[in-house]
C-alpha atoms as a PDB file:
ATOM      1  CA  UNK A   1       0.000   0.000   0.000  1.00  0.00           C
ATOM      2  CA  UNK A   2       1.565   3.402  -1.263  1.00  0.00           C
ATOM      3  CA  UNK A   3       1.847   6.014   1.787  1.00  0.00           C
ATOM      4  CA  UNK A   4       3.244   9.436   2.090  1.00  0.00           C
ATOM      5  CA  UNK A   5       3.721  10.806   5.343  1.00  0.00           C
ATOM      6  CA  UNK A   6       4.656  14.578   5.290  1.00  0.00           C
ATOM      7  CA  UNK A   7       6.246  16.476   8.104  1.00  0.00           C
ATOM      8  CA  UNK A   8       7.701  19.596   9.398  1.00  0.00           C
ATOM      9  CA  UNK A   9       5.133  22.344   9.180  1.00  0.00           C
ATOM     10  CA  UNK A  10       4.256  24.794  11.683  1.00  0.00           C
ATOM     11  CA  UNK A  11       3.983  28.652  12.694  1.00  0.00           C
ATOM     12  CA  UNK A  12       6.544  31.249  11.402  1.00  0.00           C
ATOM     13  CA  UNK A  13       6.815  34.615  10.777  1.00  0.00           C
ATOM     14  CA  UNK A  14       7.342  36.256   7.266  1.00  0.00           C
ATOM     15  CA  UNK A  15      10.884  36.216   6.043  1.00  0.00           C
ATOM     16  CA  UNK A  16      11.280  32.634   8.036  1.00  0.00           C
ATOM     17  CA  UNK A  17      12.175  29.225   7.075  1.00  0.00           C
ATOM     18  CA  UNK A  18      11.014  25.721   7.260  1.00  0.00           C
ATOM     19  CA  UNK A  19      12.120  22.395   5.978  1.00  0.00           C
ATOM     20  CA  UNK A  20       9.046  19.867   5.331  1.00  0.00           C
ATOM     21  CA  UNK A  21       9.618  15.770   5.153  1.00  0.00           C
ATOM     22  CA  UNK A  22       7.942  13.254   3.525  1.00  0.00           C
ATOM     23  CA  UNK A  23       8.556   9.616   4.017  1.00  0.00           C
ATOM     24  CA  UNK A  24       7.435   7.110   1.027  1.00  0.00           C
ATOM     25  CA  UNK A  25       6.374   3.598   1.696  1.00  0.00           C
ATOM     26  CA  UNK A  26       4.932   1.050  -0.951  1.00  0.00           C
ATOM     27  CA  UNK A  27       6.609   2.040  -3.758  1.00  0.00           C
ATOM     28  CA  UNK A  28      10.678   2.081  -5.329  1.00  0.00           C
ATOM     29  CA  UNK A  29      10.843   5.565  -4.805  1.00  0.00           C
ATOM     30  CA  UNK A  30      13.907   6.086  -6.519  1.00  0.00           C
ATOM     31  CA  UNK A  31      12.322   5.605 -10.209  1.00  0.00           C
ATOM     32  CA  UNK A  32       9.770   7.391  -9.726  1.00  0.00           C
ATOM     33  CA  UNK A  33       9.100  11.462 -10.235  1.00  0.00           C
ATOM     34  CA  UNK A  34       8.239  13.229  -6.801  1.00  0.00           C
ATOM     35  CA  UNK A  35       5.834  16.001  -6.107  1.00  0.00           C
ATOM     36  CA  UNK A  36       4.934  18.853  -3.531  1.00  0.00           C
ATOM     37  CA  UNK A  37       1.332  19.964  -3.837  1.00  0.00           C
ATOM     38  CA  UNK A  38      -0.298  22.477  -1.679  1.00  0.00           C
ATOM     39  CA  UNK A  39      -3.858  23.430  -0.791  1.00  0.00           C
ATOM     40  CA  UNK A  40      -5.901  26.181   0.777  1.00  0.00           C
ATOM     41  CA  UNK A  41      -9.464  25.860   2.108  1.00  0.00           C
ATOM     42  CA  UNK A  42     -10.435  28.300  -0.835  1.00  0.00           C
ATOM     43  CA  UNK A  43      -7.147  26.676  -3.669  1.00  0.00           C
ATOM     44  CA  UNK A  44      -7.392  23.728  -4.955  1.00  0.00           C
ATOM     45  CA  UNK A  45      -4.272  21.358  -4.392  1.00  0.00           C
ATOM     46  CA  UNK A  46      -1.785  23.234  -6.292  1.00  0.00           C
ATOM     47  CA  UNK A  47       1.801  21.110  -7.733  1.00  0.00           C
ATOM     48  CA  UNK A  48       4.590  23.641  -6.806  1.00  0.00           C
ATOM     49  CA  UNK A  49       7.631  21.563  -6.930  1.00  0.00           C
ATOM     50  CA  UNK A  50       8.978  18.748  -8.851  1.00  0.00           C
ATOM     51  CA  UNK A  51      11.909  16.483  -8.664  1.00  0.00           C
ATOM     52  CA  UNK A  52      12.342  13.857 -11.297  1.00  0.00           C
ATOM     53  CA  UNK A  53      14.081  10.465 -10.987  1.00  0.00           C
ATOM     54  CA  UNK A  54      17.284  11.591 -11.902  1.00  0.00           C
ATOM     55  CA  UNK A  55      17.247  14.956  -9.853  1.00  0.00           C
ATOM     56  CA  UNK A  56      15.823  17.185 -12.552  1.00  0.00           C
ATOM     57  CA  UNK A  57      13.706  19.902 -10.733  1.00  0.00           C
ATOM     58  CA  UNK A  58      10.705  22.331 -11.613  1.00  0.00           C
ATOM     59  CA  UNK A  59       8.768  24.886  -9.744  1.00  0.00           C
ATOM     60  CA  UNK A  60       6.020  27.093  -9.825  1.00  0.00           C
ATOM     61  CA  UNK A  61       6.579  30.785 -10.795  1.00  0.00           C
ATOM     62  CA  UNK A  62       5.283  31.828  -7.271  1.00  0.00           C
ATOM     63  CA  UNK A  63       8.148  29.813  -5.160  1.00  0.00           C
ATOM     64  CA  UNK A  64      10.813  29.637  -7.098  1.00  0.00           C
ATOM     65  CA  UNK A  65      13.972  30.886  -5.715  1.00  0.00           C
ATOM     66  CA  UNK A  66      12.882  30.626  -2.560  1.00  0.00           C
ATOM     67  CA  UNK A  67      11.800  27.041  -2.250  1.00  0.00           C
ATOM     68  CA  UNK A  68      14.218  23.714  -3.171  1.00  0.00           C
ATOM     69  CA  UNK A  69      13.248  20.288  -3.168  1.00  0.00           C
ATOM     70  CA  UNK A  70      15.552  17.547  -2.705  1.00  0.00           C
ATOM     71  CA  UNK A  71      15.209  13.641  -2.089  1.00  0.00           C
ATOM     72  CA  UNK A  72      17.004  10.755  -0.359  1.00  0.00           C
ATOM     73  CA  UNK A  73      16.463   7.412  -1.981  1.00  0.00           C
ATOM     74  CA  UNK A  74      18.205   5.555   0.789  1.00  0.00           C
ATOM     75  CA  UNK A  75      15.638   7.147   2.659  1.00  0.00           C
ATOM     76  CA  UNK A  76      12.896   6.922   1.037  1.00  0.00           C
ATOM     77  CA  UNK A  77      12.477  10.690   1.439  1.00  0.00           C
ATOM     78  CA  UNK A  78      11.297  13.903   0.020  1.00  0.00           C
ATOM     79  CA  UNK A  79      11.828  17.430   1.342  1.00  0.00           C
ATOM     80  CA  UNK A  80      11.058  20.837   0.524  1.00  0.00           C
ATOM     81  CA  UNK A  81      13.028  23.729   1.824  1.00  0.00           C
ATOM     82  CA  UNK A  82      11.120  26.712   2.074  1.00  0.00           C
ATOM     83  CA  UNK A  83      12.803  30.094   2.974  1.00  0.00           C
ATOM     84  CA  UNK A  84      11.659  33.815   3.003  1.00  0.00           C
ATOM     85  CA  UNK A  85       8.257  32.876   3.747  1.00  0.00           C
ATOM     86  CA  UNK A  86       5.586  34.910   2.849  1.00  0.00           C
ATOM     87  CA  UNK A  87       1.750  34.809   4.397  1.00  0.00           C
ATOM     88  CA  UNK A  88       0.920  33.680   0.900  1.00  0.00           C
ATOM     89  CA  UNK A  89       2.433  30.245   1.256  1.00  0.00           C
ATOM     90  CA  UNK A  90       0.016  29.662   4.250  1.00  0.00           C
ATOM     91  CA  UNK A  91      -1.682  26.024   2.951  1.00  0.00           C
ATOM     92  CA  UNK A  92      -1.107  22.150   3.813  1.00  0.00           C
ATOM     93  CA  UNK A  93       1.523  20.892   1.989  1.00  0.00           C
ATOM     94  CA  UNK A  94       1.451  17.527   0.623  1.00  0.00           C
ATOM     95  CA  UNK A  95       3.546  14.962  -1.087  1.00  0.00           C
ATOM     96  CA  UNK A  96       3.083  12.837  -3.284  1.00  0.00           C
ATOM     97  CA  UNK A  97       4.331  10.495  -6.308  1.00  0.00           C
ATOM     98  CA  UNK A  98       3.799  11.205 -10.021  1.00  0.00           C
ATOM     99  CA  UNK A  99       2.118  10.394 -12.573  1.00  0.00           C
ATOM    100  CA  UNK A 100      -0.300  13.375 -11.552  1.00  0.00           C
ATOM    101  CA  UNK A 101      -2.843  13.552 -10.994  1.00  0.00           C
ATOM    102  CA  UNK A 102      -2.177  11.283  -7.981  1.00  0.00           C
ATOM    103  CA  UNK A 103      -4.597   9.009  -6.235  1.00  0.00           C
ATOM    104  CA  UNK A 104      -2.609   8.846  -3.016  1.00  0.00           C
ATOM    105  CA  UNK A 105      -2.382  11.389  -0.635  1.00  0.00           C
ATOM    106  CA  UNK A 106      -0.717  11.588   2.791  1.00  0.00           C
ATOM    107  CA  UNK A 107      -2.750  13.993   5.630  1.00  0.00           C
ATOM    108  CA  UNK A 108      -0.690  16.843   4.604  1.00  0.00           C
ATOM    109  CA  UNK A 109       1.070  19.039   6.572  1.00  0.00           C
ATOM    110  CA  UNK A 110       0.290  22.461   7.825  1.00  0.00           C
ATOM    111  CA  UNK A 111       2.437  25.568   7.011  1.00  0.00           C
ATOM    112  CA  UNK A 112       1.103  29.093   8.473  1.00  0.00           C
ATOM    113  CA  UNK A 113       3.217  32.228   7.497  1.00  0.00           C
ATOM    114  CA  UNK A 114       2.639  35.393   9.857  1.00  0.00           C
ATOM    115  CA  UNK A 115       2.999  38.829   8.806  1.00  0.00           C
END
């Protein structure tokens, strides 16, 4: 059974940083292309970053530069660093595994940005 298990969220103020984790289970990570989504109660779930099998990485106009995201085969993990935060990014972040869209989903984590 595929799982995703994201962590790392939390409160910060504007111009902060946090690094979110996601741990993959039921799948061989390593071939596959790795996503993080994120969603507001008025958003749908939005794909922001991308990271394909070989390390190749995308992002959304609204993040880039600020946000990287990396993975750990060994691991079996995903991250997303996130710095100068902005109240905009406020949303649960999730991760998941391409092809999108997905049909697994992990229970997010939360991310609130204070101005």
């Amino acid at each position: 059974q595929v799982g995703f298990v994201e962590s790392g969220g939390g409160l910060v103020q504007a111009g902060g940083s946090l690094r979110l984790s996601c741990r993959v289970s039921g799948i061989i990570m390593s071939i596959q292309r790795m996503g993080w989504f994120r969603q507001t109660p008025s958003t749908q779930r939005e794909k922001i970053a991308n990271i394909t099998a070989v390390g190749q990485t995308s992002y959304v106009g609204s993040v880039k530069g600020r946000f990287t995201i990396s993975r750990d085969n060994a691991k079996a993990e995903v991250y997303l660093q996130m710095n100068n935060l902005k109240p905009g990014d406020t949303a649960v972040y999730y991760c998941t595994a391409g092809p999108w869209p997905s049909a697994d989903w992990g229970q997010g984590t939360q991310v609130t940005v204070s101005s």
